[in-house]
Protein backbone atom coordinates (compact mmCIF):
# COMPACT_ATOMS: atom_id res chain seq x y z
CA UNK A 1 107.68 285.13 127.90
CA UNK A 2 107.23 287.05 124.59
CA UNK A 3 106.28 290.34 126.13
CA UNK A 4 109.23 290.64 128.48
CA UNK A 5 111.57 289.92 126.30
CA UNK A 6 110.10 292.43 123.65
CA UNK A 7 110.41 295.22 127.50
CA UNK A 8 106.85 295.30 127.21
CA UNK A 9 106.60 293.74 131.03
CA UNK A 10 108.37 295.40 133.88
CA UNK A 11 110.50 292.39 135.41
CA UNK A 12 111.97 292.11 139.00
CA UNK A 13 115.80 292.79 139.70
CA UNK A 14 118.05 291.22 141.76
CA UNK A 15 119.25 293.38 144.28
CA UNK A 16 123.20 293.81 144.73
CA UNK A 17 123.16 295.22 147.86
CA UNK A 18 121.12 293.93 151.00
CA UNK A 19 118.47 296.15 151.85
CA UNK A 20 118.34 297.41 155.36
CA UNK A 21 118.66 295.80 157.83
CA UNK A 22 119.55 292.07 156.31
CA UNK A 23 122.93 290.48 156.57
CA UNK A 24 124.08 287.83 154.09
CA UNK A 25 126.47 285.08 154.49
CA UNK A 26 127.40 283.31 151.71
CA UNK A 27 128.28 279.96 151.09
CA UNK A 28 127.41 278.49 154.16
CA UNK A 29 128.54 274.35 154.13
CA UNK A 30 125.24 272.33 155.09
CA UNK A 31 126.07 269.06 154.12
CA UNK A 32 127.75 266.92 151.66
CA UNK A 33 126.06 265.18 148.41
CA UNK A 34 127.95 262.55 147.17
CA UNK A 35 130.73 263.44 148.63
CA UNK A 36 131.21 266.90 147.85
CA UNK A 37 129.79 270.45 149.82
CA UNK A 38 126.66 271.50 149.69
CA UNK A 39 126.11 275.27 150.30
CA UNK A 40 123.72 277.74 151.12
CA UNK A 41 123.53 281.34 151.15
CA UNK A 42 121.68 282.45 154.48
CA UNK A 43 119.83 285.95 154.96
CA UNK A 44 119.14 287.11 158.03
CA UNK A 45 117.57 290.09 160.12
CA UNK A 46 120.29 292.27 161.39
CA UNK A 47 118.66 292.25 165.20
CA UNK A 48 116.87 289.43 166.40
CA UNK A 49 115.77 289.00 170.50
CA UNK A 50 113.68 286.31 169.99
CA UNK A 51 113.73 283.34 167.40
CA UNK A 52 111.71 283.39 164.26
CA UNK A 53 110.55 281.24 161.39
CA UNK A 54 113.00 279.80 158.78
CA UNK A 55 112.73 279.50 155.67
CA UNK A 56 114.01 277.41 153.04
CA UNK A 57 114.27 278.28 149.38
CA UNK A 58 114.44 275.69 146.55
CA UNK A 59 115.14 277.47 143.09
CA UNK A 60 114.27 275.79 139.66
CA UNK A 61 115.88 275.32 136.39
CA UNK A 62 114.10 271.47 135.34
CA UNK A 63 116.62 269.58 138.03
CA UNK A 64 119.31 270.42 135.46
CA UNK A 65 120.13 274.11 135.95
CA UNK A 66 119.94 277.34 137.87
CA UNK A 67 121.52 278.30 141.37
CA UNK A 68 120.83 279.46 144.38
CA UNK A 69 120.99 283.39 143.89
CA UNK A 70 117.87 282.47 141.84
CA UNK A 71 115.79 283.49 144.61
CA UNK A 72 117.77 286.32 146.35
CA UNK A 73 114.57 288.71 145.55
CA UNK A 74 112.18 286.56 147.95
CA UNK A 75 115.11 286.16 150.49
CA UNK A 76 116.33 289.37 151.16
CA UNK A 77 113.12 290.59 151.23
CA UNK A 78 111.95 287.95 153.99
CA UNK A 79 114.85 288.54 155.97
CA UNK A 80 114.04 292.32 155.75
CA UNK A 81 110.39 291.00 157.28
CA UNK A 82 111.94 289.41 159.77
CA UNK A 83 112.65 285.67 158.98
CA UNK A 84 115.44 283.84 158.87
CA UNK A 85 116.12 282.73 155.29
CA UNK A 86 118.07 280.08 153.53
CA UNK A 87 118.40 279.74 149.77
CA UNK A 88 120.29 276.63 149.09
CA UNK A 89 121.91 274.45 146.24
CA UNK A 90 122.04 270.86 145.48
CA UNK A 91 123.14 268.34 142.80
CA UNK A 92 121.52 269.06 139.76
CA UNK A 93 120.09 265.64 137.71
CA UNK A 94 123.39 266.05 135.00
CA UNK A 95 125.46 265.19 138.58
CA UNK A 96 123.39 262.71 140.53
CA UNK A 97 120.10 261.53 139.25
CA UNK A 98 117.13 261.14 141.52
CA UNK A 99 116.72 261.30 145.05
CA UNK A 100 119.68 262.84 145.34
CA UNK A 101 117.91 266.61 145.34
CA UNK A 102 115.08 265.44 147.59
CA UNK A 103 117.87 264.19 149.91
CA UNK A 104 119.61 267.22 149.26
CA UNK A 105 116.77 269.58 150.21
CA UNK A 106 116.14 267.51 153.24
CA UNK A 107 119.49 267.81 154.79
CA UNK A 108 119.39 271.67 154.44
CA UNK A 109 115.96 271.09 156.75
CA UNK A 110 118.12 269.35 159.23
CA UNK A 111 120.86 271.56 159.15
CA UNK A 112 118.74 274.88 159.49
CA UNK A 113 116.80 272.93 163.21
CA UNK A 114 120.03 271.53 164.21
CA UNK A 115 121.78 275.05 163.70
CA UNK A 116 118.18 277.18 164.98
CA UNK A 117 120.06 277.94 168.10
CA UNK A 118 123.13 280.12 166.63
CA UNK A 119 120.91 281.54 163.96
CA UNK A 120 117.82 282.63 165.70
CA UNK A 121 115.44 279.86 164.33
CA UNK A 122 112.32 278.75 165.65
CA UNK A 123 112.85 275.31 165.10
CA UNK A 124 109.04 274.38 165.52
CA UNK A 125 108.07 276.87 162.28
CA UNK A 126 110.77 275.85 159.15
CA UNK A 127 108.80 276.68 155.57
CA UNK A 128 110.11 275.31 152.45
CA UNK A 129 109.08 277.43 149.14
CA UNK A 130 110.35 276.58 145.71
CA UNK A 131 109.05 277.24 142.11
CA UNK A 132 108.94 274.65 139.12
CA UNK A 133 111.31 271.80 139.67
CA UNK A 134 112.02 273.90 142.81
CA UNK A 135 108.22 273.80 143.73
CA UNK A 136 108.54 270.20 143.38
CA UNK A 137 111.13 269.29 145.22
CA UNK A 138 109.62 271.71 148.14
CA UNK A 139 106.59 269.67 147.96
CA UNK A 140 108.37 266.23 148.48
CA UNK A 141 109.94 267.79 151.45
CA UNK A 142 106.87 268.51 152.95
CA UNK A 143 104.66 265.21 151.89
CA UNK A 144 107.65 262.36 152.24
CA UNK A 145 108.53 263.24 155.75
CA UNK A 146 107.72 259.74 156.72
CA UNK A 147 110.30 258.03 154.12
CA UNK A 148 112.95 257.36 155.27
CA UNK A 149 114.90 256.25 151.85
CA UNK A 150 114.53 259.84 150.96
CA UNK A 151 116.52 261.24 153.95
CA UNK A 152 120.03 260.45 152.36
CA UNK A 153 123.61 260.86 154.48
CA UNK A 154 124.60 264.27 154.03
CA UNK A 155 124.33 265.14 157.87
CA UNK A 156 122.46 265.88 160.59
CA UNK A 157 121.46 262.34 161.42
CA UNK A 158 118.94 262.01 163.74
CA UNK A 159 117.41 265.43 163.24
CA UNK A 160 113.84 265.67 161.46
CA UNK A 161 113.35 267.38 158.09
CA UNK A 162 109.43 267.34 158.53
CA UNK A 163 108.39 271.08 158.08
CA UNK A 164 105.45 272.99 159.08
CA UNK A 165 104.20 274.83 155.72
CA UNK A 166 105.43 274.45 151.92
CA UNK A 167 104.82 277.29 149.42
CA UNK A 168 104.55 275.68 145.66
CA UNK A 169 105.11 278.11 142.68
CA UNK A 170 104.40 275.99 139.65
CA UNK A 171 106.10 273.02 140.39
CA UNK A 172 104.74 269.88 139.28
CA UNK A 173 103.64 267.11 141.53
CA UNK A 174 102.26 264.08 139.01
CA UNK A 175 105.22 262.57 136.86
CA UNK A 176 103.34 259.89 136.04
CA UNK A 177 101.32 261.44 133.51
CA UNK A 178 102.02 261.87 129.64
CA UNK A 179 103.27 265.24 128.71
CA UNK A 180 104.95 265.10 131.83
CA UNK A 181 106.52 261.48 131.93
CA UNK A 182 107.44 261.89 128.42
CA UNK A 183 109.42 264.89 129.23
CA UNK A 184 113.55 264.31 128.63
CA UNK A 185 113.82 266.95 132.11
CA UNK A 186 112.26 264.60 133.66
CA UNK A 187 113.57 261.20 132.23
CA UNK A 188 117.16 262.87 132.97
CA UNK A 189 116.17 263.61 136.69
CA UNK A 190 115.40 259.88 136.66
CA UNK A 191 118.33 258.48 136.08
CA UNK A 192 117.52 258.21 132.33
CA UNK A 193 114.84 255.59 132.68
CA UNK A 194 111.95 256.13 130.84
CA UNK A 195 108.36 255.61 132.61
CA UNK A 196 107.50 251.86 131.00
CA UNK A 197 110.70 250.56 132.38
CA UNK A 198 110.36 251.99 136.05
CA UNK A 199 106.65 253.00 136.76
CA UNK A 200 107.00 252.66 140.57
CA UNK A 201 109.93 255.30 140.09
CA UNK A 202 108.50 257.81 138.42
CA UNK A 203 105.41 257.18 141.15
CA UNK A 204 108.34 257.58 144.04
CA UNK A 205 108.99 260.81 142.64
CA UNK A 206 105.54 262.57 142.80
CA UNK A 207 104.83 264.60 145.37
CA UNK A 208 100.85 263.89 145.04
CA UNK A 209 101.21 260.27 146.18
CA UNK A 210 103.65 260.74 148.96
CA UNK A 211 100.25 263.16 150.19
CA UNK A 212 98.65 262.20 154.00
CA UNK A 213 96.21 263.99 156.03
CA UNK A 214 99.57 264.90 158.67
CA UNK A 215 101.04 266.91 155.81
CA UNK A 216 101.60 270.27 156.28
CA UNK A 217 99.42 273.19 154.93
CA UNK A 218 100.33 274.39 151.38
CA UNK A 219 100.12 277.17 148.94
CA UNK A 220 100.27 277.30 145.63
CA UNK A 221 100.31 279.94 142.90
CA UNK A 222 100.29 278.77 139.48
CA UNK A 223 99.27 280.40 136.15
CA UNK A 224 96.91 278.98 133.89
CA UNK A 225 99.16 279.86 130.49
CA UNK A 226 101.99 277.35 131.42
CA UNK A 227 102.86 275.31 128.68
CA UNK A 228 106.02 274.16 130.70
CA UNK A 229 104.24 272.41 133.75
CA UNK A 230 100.25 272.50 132.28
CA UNK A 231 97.61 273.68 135.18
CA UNK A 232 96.52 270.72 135.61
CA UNK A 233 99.23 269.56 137.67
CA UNK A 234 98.42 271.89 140.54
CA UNK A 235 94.60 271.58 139.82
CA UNK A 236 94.77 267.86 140.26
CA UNK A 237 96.92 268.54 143.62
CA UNK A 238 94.18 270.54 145.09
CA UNK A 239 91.99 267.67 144.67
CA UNK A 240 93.88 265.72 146.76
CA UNK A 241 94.87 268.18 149.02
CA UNK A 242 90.97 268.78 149.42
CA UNK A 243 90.47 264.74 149.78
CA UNK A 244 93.11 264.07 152.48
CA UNK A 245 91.73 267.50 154.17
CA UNK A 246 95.51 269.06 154.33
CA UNK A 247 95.23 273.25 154.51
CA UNK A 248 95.58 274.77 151.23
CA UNK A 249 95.25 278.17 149.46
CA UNK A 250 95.47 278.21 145.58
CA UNK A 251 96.01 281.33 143.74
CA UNK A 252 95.04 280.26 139.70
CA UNK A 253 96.24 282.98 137.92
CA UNK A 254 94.67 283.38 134.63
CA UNK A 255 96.77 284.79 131.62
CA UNK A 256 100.42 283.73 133.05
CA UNK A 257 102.70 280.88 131.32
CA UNK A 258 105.62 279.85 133.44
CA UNK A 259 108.29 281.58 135.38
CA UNK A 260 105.62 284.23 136.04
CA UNK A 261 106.84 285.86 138.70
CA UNK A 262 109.47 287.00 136.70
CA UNK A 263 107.25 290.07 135.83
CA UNK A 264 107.50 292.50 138.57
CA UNK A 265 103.60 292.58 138.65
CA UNK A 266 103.72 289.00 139.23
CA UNK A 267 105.98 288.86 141.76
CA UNK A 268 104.31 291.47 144.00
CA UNK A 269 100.87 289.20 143.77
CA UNK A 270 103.01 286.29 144.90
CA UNK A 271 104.69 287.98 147.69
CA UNK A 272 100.93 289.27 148.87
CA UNK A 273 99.96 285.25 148.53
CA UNK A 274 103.05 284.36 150.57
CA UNK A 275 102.99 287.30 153.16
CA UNK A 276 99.23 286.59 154.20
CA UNK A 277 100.10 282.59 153.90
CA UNK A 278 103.25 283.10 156.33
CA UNK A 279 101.28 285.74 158.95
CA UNK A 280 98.77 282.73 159.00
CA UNK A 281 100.49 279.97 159.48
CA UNK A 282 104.21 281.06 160.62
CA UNK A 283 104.25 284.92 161.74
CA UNK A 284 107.11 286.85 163.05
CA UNK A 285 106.56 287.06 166.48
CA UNK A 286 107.14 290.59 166.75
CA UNK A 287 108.55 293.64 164.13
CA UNK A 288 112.51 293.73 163.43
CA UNK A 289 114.08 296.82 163.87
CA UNK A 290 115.67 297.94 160.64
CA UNK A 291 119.56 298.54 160.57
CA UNK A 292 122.54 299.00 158.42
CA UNK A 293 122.84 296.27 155.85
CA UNK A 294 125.71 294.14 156.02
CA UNK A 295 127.47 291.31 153.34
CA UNK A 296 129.79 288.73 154.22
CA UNK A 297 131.45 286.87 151.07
């Protein structure tokens, strides 16, 4: 965005220390992708007596790029509210192409309900939340619970990955549709085929037709300036959403272009969007009583 890179837009900062309260453990081994270890970093309340929602972060970067300290803003401050929180990695499109970070995703699901016992989890109330290719993959999560080619190896067999709520920040959910299938993110996440060679692919790999009334209730916040992944896409998801009568809140924010919660007023409207989303569908079950931050690297 032009005006934060000119300073003109106050934009959020990743903390360096864990606010009180939240412990961090780094690195945590959830699975293997092709192979090799898949990691997560896991934030969670310093005092728990009871177990409380997970979640599951999914950061972006076009399937190509980024990490997971991406999202250590919406962590720590979730684990400060009380959840348990996960922000997790997995093999970008440059290492494995398609469905390797749907598979991916879905075995850090599996590992966070197979592990809810040591870390507190409520194994009944997992949310996955991801923006851009991030949001997408957090939405095939949530609406392919009932393929099982998308479940990979990686570990855990035997344990489901279906999840109770998905939070989309302007992912996109169609890449059958030009300006999207044209995309070279997108042919790359697709194992470099382009959409006239594999149509039922790039169909495989879009959220909105993996949709079914069972799917579990969504938000999304999206702004209406993205030039990146148009409006459209999550305009034409709340259609269907609306058709196959899944529960769904949609905050269309006019004026924003993508990556908008970078801007720290941005991010504080999202985090209102998610905290009222979360208390209605997955709430703490009762306050966390705030301690000493700790890290473990």
């Amino acid at each position: 965005m032009a005006a934060i890179a000119a300073g003109k837009i106050r934009t959020i900062e990743s903390p360096e220390e864990m606010p009180p309260g939240v412990q961090l453990l780094k690195d945590v081994e959830f699975g293997k992708g092709g192979g090799r270890s898949l990691t997560l970093d896991l934030y969670t309340p310093a005092t728990l007596k009871k177990p409380v929602p997970g979640l599951i972060f999914i950061h972006g970067g076009a399937w190509k790029g980024g990490n997971k300290d991406m999202y250590r803003p919406y962590a720590a401050r979730y684990a400060q509210r009380g959840y348990v929180v996960a922000s997790i990695s997995y093999r970008l499109s440059s290492e494995a192409p398609f469905p390797a970070a749907v598979e991916d995703a879905k075995c850090a699901v599996r590992w966070m309900r197979a592990n809810a016992g040591k870390y507190k989890v409520d194994p009944n109330h997992i949310c996955v939340l991801g923006g851009s290719a991030g949001g997408h993959l957090a939405m095939m999560v949530g609406y392919s619970s009932d393929r099982r080619d998308l479940e990979g190896t990686g570990g855990h067999p035997g344990v489901s990955s279906r999840v109770q709520a998905v939070v989309n920040i302007y992912g996109p959910c169609d890449l059958t549709v030009p300006g999207i299938r044209d995309g070279d993110v997108v042919r790359q996440f697709l194992a470099d085929k382009n959409y006239d060679e594999a149509p039922e692919l790039y169909g495989k790999a879009s959220p909105l037709f993996h949709l079914t009334r069972d799917d579990p209730p969504t938000l999304i916040l999206h702004g209406t300036l993205d030039s990146l992944v148009p409006i459209s896409q999550s305009d034409e998801l709340v259609k269907r959403l609306r058709q196959v009568g899944v529960t769904h809140t949609y905050d269309r924010l006019e004026g924003w272009p993508h990556v908008m919660d970078l801007a720290e007023i941005v991010f504080n409207r999202c985090v209102f969007f998610i905290d009222k989303f979360l208390a209605g569908h997955m709430p703490v079950p009762e306050p966390v009583k705030v301690e000493s931050a700790t890290s473990i690297d």
